[in-house]
N, C-alpha and C. Protein backbone atom coordinates (compact mmCIF):
# COMPACT_ATOMS: atom_id res chain seq x y z
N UNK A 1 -24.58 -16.54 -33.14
CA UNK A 1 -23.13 -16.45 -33.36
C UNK A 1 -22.42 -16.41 -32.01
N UNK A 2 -21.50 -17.43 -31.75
CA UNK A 2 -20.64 -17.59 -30.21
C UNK A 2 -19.95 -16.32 -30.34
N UNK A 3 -19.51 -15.94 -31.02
CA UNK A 3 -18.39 -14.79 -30.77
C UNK A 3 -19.16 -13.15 -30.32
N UNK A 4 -20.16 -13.17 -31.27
CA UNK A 4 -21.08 -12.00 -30.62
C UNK A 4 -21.69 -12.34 -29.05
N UNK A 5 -22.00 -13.55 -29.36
CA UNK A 5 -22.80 -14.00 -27.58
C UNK A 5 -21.76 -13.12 -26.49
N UNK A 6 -20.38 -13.13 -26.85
CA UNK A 6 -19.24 -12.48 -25.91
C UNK A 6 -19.19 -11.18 -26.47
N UNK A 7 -19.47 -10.52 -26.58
CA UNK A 7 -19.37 -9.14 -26.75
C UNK A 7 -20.45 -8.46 -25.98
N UNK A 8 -19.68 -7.90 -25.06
CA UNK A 8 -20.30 -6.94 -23.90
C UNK A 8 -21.26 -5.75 -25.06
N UNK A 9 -22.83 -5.77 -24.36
CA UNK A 9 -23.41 -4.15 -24.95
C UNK A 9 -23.22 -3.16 -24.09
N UNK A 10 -22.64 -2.26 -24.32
CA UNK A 10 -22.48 -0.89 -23.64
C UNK A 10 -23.77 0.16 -24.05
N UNK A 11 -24.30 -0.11 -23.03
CA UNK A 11 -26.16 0.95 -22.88
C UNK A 11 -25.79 2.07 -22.07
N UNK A 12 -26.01 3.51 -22.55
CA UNK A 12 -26.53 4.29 -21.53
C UNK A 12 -27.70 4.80 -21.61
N UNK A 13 -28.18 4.85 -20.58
CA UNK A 13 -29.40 6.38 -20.99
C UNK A 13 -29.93 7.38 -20.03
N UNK A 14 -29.59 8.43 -20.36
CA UNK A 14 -30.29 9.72 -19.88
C UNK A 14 -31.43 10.13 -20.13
N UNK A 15 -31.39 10.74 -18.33
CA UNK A 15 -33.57 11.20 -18.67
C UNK A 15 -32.91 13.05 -19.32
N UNK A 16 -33.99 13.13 -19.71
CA UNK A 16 -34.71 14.46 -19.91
C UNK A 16 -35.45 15.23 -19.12
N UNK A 17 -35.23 16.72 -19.17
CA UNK A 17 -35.37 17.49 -17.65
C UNK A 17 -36.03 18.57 -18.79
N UNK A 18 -37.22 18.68 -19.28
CA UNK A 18 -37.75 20.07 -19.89
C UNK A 18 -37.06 21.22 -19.42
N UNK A 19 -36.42 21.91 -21.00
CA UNK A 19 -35.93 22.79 -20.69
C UNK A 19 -34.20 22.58 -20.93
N UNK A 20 -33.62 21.43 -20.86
CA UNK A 20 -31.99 20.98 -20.99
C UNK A 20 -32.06 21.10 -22.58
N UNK A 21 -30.92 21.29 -22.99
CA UNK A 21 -30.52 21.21 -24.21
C UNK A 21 -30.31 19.91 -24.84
N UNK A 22 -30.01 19.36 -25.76
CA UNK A 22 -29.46 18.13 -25.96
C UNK A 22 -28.12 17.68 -25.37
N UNK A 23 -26.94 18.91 -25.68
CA UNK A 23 -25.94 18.74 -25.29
C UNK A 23 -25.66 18.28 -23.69
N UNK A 24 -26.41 18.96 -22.69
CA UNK A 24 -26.63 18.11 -21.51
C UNK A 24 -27.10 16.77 -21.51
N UNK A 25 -27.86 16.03 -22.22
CA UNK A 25 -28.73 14.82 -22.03
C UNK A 25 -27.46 14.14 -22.73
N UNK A 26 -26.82 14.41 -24.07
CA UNK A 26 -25.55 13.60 -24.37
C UNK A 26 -24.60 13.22 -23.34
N UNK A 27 -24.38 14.57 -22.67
CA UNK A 27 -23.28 14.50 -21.53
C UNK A 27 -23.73 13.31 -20.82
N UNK A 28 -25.08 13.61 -19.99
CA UNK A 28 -25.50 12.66 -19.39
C UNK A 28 -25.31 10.80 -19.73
N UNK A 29 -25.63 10.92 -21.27
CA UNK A 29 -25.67 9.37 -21.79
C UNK A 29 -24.17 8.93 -21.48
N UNK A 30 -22.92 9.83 -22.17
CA UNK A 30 -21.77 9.80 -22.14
C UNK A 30 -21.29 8.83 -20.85
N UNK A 31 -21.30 9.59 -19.70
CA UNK A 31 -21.16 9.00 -18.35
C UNK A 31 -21.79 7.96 -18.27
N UNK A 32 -23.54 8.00 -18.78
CA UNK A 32 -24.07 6.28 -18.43
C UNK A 32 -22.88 5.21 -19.13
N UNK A 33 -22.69 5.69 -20.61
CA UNK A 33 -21.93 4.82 -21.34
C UNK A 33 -20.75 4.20 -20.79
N UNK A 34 -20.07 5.16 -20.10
CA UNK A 34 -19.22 4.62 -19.16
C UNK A 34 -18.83 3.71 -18.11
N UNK A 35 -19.82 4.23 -17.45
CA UNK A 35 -20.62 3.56 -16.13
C UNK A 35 -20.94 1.79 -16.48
N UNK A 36 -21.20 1.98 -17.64
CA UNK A 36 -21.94 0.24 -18.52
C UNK A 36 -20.47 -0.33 -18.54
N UNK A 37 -19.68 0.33 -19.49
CA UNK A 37 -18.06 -0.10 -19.87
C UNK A 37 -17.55 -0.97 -18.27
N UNK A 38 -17.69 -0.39 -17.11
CA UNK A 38 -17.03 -0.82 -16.43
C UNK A 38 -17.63 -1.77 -15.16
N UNK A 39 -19.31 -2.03 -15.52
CA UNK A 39 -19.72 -3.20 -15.05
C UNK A 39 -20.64 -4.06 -16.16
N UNK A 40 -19.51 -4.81 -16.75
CA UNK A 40 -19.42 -5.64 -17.89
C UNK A 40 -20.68 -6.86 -17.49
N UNK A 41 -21.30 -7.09 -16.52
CA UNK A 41 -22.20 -7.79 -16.29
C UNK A 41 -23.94 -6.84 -15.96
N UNK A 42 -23.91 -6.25 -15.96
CA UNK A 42 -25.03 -5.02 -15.18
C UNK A 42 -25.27 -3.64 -16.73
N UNK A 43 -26.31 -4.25 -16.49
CA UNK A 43 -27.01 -2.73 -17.12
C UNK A 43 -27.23 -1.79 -16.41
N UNK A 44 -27.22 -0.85 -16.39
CA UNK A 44 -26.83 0.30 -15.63
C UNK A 44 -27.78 1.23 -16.61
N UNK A 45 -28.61 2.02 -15.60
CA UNK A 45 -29.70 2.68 -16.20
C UNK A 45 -29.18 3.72 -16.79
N UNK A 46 -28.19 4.34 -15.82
CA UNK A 46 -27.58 5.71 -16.21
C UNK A 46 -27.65 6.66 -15.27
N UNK A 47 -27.71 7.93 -15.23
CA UNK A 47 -27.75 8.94 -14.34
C UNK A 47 -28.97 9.54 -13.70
N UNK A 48 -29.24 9.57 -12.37
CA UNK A 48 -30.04 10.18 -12.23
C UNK A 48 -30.37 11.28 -12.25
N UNK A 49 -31.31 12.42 -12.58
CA UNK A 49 -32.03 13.23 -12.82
C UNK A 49 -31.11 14.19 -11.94
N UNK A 50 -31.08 13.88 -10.50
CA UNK A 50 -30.77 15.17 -9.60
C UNK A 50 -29.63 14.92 -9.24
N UNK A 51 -28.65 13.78 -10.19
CA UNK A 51 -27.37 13.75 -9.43
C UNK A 51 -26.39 14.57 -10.26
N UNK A 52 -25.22 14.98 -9.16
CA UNK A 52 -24.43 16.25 -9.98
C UNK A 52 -23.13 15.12 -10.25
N UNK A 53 -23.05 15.59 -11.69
CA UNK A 53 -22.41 15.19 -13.03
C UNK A 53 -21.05 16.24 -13.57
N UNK A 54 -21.34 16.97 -12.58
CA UNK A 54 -19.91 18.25 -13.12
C UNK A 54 -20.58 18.68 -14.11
N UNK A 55 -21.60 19.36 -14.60
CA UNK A 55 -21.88 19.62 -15.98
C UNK A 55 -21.30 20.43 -17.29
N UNK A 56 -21.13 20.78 -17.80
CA UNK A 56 -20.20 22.07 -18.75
C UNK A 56 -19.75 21.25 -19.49
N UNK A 57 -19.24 20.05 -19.29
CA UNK A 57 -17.93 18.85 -20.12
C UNK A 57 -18.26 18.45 -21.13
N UNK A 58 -17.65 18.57 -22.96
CA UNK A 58 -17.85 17.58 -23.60
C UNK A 58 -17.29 16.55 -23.16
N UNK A 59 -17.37 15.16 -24.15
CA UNK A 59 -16.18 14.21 -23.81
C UNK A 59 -15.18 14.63 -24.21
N UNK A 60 -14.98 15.36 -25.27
CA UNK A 60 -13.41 15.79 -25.13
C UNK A 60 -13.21 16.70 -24.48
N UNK A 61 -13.72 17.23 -23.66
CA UNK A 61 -12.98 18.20 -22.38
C UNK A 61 -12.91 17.14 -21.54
N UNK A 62 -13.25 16.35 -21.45
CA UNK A 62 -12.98 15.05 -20.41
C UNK A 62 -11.87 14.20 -20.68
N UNK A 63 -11.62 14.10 -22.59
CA UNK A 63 -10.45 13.42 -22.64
C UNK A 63 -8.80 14.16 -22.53
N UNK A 64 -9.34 15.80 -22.82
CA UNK A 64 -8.05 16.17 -22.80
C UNK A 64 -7.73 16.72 -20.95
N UNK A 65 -9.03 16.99 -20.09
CA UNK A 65 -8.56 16.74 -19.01
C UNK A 65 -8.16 15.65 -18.53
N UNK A 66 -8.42 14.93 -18.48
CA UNK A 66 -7.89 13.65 -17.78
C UNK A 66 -6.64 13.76 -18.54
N UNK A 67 -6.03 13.30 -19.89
CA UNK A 67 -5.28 13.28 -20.27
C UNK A 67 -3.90 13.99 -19.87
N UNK A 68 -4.14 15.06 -19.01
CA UNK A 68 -3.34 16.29 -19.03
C UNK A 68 -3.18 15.81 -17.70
N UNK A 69 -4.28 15.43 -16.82
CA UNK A 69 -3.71 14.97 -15.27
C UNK A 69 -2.89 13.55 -15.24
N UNK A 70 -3.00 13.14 -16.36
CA UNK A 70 -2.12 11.69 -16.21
C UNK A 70 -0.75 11.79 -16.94
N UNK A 71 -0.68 12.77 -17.79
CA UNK A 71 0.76 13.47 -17.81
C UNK A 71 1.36 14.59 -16.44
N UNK A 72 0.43 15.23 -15.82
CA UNK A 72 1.47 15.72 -14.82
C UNK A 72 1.14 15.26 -13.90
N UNK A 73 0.79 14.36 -13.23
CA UNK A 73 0.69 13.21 -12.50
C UNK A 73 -0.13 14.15 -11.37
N UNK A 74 -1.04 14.53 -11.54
CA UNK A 74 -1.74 15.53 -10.97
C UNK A 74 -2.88 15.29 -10.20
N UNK A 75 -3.23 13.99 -9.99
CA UNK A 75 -4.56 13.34 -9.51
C UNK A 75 -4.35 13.30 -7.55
N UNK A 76 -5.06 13.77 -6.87
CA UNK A 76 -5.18 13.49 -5.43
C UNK A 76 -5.26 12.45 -5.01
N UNK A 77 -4.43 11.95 -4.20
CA UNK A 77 -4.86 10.51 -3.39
C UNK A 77 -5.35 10.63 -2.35
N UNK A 78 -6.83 9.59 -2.09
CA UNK A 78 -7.50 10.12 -1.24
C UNK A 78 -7.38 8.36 -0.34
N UNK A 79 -7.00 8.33 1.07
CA UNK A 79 -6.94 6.72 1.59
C UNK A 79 -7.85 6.65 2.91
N UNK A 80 -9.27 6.17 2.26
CA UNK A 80 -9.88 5.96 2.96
C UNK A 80 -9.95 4.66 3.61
N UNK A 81 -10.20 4.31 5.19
CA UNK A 81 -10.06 3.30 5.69
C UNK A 81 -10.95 2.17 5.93
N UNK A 82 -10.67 1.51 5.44
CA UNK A 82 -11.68 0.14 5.59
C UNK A 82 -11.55 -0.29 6.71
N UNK A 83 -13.19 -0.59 7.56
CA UNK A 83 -12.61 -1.31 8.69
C UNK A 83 -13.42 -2.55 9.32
N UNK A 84 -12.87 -3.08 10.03
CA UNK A 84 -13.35 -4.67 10.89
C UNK A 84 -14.79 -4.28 11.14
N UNK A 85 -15.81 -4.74 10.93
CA UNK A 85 -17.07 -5.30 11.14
C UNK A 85 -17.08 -5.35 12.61
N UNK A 86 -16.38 -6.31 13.43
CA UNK A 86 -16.66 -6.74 15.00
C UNK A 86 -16.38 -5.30 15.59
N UNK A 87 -14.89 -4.79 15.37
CA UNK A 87 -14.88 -3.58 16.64
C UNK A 87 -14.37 -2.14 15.66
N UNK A 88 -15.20 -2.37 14.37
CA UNK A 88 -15.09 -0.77 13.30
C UNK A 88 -13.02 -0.54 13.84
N UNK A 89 -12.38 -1.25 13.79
CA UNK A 89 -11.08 -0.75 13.57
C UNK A 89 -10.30 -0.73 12.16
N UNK A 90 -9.56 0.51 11.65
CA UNK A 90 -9.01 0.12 10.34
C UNK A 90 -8.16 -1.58 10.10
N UNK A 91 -8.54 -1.89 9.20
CA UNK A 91 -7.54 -3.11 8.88
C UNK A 91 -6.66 -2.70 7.70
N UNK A 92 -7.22 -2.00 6.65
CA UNK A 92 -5.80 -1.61 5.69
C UNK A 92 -7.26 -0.08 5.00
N UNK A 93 -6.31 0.56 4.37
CA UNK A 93 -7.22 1.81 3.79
C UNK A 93 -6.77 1.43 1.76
N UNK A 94 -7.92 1.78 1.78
CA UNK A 94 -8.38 1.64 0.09
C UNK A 94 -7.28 2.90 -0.25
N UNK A 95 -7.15 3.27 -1.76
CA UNK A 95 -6.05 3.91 -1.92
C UNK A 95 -6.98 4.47 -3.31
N UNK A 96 -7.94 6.06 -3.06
CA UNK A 96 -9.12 6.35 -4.29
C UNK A 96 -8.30 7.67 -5.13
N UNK A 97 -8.55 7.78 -6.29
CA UNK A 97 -7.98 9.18 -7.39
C UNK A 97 -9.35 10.00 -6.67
N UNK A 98 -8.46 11.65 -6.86
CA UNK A 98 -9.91 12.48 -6.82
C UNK A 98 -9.12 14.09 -7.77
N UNK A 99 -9.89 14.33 -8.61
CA UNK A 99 -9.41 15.22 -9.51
C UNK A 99 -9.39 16.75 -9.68
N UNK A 100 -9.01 17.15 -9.02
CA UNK A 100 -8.90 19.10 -8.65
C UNK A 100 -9.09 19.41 -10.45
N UNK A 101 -10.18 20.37 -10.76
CA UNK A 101 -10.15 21.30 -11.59
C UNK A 101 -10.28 22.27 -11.47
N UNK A 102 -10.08 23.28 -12.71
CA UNK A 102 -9.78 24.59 -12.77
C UNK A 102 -11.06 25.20 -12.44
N UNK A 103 -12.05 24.74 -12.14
CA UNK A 103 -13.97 25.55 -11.62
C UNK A 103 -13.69 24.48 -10.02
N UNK A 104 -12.25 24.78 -9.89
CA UNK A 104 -12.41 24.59 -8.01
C UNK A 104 -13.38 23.47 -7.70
N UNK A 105 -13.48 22.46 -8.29
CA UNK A 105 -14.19 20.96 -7.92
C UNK A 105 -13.28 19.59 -7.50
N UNK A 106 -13.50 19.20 -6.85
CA UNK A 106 -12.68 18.29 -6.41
C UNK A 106 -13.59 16.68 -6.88
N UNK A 107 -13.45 16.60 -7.79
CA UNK A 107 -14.52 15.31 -8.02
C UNK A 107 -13.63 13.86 -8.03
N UNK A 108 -14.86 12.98 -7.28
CA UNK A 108 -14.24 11.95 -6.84
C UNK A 108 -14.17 10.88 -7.66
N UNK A 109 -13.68 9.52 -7.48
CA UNK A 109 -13.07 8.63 -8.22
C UNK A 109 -14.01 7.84 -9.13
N UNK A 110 -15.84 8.13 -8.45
CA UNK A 110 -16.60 7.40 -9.25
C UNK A 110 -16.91 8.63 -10.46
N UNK A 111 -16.61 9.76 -9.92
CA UNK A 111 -17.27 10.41 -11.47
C UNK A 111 -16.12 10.26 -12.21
N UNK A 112 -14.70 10.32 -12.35
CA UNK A 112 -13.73 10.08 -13.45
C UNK A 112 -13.76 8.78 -13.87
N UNK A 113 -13.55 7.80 -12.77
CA UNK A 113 -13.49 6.85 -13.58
C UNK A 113 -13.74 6.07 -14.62
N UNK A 114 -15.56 6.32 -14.86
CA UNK A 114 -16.68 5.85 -16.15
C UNK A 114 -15.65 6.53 -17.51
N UNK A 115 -15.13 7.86 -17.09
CA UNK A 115 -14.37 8.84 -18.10
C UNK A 115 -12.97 8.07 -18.67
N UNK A 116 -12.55 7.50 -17.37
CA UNK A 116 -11.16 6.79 -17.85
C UNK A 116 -11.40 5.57 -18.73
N UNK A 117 -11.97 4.41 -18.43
CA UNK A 117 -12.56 3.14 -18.84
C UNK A 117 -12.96 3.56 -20.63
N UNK A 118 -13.79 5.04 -20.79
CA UNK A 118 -14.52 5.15 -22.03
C UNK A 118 -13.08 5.33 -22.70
N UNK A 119 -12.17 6.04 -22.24
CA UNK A 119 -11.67 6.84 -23.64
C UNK A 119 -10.05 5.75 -23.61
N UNK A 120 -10.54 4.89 -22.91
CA UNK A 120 -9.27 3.57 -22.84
C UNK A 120 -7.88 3.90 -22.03
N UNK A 121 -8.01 4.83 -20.96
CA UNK A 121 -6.54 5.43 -20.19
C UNK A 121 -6.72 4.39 -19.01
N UNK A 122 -7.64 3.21 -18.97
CA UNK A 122 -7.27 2.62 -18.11
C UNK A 122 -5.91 2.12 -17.22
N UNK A 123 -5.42 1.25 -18.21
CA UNK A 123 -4.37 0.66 -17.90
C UNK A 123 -2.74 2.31 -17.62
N UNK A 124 -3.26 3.05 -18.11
CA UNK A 124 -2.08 4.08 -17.85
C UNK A 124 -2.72 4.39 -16.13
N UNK A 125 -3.60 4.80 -16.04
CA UNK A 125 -4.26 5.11 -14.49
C UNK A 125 -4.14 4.29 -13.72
N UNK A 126 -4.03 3.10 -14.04
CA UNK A 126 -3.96 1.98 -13.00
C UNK A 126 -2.27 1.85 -12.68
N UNK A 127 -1.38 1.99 -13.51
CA UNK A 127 -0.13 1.87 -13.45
C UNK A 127 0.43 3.06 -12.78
N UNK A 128 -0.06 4.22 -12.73
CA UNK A 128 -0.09 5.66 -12.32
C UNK A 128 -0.33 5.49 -10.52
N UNK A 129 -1.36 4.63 -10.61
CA UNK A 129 -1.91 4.57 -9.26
C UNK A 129 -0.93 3.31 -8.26
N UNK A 130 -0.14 2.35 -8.99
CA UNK A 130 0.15 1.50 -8.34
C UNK A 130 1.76 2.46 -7.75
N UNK A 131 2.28 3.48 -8.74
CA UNK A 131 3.01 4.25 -8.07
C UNK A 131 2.76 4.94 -7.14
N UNK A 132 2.08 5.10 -6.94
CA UNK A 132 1.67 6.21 -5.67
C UNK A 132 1.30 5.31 -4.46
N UNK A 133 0.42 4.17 -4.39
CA UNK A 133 0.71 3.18 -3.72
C UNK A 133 1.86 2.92 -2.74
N UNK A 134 2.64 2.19 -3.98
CA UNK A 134 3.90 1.93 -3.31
C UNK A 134 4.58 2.54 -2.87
N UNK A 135 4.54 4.38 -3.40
CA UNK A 135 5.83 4.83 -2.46
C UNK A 135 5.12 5.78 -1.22
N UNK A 136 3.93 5.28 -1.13
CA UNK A 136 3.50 5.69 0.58
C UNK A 136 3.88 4.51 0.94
N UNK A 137 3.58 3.12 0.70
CA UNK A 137 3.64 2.40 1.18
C UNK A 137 5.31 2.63 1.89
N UNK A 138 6.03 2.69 1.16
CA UNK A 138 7.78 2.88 0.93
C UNK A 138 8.05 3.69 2.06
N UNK A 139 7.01 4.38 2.49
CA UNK A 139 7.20 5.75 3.55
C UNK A 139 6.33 5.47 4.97
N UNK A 140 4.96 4.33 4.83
CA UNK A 140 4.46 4.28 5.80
C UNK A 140 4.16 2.83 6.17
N UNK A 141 3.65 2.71 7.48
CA UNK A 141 3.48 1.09 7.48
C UNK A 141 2.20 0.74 6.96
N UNK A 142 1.49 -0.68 7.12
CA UNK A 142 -0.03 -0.85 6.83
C UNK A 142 0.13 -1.35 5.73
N UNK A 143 -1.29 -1.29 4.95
CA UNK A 143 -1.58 -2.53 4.07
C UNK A 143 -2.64 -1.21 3.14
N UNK A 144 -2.33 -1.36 1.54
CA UNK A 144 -3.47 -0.13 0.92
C UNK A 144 -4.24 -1.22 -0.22
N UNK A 145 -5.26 -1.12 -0.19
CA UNK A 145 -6.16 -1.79 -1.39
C UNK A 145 -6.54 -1.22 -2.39
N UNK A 146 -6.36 -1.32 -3.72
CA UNK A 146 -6.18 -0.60 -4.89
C UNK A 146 -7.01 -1.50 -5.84
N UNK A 147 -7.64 -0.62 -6.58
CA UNK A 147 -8.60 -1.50 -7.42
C UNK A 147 -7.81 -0.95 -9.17
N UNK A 148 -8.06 -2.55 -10.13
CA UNK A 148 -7.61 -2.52 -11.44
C UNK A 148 -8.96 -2.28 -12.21
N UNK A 149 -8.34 -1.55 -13.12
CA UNK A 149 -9.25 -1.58 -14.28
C UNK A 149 -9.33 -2.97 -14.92
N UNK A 150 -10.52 -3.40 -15.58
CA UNK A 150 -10.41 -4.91 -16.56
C UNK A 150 -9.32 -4.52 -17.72
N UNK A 151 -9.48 -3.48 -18.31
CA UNK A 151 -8.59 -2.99 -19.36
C UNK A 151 -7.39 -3.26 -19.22
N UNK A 152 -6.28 -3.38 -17.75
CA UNK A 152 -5.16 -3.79 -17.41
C UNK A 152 -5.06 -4.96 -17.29
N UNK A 153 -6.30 -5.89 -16.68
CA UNK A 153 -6.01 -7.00 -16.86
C UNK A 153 -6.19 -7.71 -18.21
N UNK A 154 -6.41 -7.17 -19.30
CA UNK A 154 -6.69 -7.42 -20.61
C UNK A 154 -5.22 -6.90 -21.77
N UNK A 155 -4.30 -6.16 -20.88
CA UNK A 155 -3.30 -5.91 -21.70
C UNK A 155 -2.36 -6.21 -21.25
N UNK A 156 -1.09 -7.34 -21.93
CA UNK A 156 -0.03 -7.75 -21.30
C UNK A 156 0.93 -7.01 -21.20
N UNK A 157 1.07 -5.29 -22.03
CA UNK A 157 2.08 -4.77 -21.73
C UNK A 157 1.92 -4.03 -20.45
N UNK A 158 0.59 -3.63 -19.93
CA UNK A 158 0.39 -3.66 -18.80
C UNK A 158 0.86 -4.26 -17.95
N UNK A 159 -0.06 -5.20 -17.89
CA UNK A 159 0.77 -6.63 -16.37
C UNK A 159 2.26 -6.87 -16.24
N UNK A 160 2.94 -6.85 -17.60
CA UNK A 160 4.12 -7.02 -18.10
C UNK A 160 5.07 -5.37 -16.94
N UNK A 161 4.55 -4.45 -17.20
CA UNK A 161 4.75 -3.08 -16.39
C UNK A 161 4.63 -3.15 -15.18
N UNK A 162 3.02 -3.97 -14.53
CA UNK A 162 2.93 -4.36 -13.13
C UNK A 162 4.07 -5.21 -12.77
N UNK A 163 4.28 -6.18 -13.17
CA UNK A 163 5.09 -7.02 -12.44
C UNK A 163 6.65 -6.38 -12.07
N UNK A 164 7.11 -5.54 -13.50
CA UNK A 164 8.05 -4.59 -13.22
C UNK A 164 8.05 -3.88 -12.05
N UNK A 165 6.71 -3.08 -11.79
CA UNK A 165 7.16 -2.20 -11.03
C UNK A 165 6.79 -2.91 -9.24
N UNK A 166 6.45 -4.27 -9.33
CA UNK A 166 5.99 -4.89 -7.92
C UNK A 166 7.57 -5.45 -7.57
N UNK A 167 7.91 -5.67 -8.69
CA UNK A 167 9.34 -6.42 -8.06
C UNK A 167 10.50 -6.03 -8.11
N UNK A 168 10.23 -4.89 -8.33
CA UNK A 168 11.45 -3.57 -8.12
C UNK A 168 11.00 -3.06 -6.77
N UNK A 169 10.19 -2.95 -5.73
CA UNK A 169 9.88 -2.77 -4.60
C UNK A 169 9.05 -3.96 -4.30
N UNK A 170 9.85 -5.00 -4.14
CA UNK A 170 9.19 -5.99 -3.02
C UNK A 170 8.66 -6.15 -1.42
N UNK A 171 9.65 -5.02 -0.84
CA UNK A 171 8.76 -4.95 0.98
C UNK A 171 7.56 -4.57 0.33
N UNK A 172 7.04 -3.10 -0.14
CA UNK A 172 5.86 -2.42 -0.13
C UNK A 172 4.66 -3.08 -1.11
N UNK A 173 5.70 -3.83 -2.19
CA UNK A 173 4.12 -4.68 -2.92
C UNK A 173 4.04 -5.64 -2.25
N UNK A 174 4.83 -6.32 -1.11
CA UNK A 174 4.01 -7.20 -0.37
C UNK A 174 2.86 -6.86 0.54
N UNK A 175 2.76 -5.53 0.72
CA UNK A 175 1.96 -4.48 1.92
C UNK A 175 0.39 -4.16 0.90
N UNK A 176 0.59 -4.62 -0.44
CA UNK A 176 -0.52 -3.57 -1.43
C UNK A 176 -1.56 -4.99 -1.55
N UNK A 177 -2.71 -4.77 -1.59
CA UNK A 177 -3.90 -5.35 -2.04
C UNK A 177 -4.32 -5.38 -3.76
N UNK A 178 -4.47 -5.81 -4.53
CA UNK A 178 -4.98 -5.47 -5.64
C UNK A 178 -6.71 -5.83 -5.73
N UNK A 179 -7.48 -5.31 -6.11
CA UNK A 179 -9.16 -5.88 -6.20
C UNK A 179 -9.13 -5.26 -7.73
N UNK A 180 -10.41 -6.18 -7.68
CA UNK A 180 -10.97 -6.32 -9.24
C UNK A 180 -12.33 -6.46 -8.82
N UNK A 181 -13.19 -5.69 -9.39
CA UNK A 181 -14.48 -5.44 -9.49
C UNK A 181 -15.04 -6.92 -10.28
N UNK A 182 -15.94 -7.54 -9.74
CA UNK A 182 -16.09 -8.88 -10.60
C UNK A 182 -16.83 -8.69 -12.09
N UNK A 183 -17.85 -7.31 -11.64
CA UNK A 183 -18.91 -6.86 -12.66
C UNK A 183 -18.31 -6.60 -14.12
N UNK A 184 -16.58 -6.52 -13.71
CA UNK A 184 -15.96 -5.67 -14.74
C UNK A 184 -15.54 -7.07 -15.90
N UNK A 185 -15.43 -8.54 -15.18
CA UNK A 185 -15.44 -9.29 -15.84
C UNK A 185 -15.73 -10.55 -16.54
N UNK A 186 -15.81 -10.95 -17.60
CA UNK A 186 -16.30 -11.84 -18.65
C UNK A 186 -16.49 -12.78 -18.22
N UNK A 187 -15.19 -13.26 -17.76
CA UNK A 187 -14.67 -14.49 -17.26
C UNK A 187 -13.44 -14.46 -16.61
N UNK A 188 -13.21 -15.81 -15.60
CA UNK A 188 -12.23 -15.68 -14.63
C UNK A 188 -10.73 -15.87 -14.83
N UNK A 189 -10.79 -15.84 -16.49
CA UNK A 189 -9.58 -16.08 -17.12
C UNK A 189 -8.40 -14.87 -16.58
N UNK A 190 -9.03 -13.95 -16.52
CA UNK A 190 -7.84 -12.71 -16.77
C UNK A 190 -7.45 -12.40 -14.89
N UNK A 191 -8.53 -12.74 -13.87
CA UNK A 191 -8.02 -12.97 -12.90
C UNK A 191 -7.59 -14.19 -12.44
N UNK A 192 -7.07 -15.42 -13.04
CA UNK A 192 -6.22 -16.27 -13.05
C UNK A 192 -4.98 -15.73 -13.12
N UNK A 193 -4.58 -15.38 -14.50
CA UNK A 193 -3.45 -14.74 -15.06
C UNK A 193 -3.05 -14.03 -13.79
N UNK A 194 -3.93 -12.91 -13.65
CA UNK A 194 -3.49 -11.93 -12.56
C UNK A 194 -3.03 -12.51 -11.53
N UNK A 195 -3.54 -13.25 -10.79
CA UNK A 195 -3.06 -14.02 -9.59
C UNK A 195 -2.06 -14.51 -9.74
N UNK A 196 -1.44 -15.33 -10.96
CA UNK A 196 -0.01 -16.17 -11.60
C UNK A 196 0.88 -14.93 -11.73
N UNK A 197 0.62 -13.69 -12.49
CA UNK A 197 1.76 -12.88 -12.27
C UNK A 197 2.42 -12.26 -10.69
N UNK A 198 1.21 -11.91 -9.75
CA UNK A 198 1.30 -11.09 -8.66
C UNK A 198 1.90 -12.00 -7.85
N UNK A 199 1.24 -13.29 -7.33
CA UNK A 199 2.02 -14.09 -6.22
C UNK A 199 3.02 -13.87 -6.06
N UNK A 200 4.61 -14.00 -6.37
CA UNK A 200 5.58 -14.03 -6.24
C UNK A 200 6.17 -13.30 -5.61
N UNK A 201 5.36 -11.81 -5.56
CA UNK A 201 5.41 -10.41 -5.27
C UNK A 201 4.81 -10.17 -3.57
């Protein structure tokens, strides 16, 4: 069947540590599941054994945290700098989420993100993030590289929102980078589109 042939499988799997409960090894799968969601080409084994996962979290303590940081716009921006190969100088700095919780953890953009992609807040996080972007940009000079979820490039009221908010500040979205993870997609259809809306900008 052509239409199943296109349908991404989302695999996770977690090892087992004698002695964990189930509810940890779910947690664990949870995140693999994620992790799969957002490299749409790659199987992705899942988590390793000794890597720290924030543990305690159902997914719904994951959906109503996150949820709660993307209503009070509560996420850290962290701009780390990318730099030249020949003489290691910055050329523009990436622009990463990192999420303060209430057990004093500061966890970074790869452990939320698998979280955002699963429970579908993509496209709100990505639109969240292109604000914050722009109004450093609005405040500083340089160039910031910001990565989309596929989920935004898959929803037109999204892009429809991007283009809003790029061409209501034209100096600073000319200053912003957008990337797209390739793993994240099917086909090069939706970064066509993307490229046809952004140029102008």
């Amino acid at each position: 069947d052509h239409a199943l042939a296109e349908t991404p499988l989302h695999l996770g799997i977690g090892a087992y540590r004698e002695g964990e409960t189930s509810d940890q090894v779910l947690r664990r799968i949870d995140l693999a599941i994620g992790q799969s969601r957002r490299e749409l080409n790659v199987i992705t084994p899942g988590i390793e054994l000794n890597r720290s996962t924030a543990p305690g979290r159902s997914a719904e303590q994951w959906r109503e945290e996150l949820a709660l940081a993307l209503s009070a716009k509560s996420f850290l921006a962290h701009f780390q700098p990318v730099l030249a190969w020949e003489n290691e100088r910055p050329i523009h700095h990436k622009l990463l989420a990192r999420l303060a919780t209430e057990q004093d953890e500061l966890l970074p953009a790869g452990q939320i993100l698998p979280w955002i992609t699963r429970f579908g807040l993509g496209p709100e996080f990505d639109l969240y993030m292109v604000d914050v972007a722009l109004a450093h940009l609005g405040q500083h000079s340089g160039r910031i590289a910001l990565s989309l979820t596929a989920e935004t490039l898959g929803s037109d009221a999204a892009l429809d929102e991007l283009a809003r908010k790029l061409a209501a500040r034209r100096e600073p979205a000319a200053r912003l980078i957008l990337e797209i993870d390739a793993r994240q997609l099917l086909s090069l259809e939706p970064l066509d589109d993307l490229i046809w809306l952004v140029r102008p900008y």
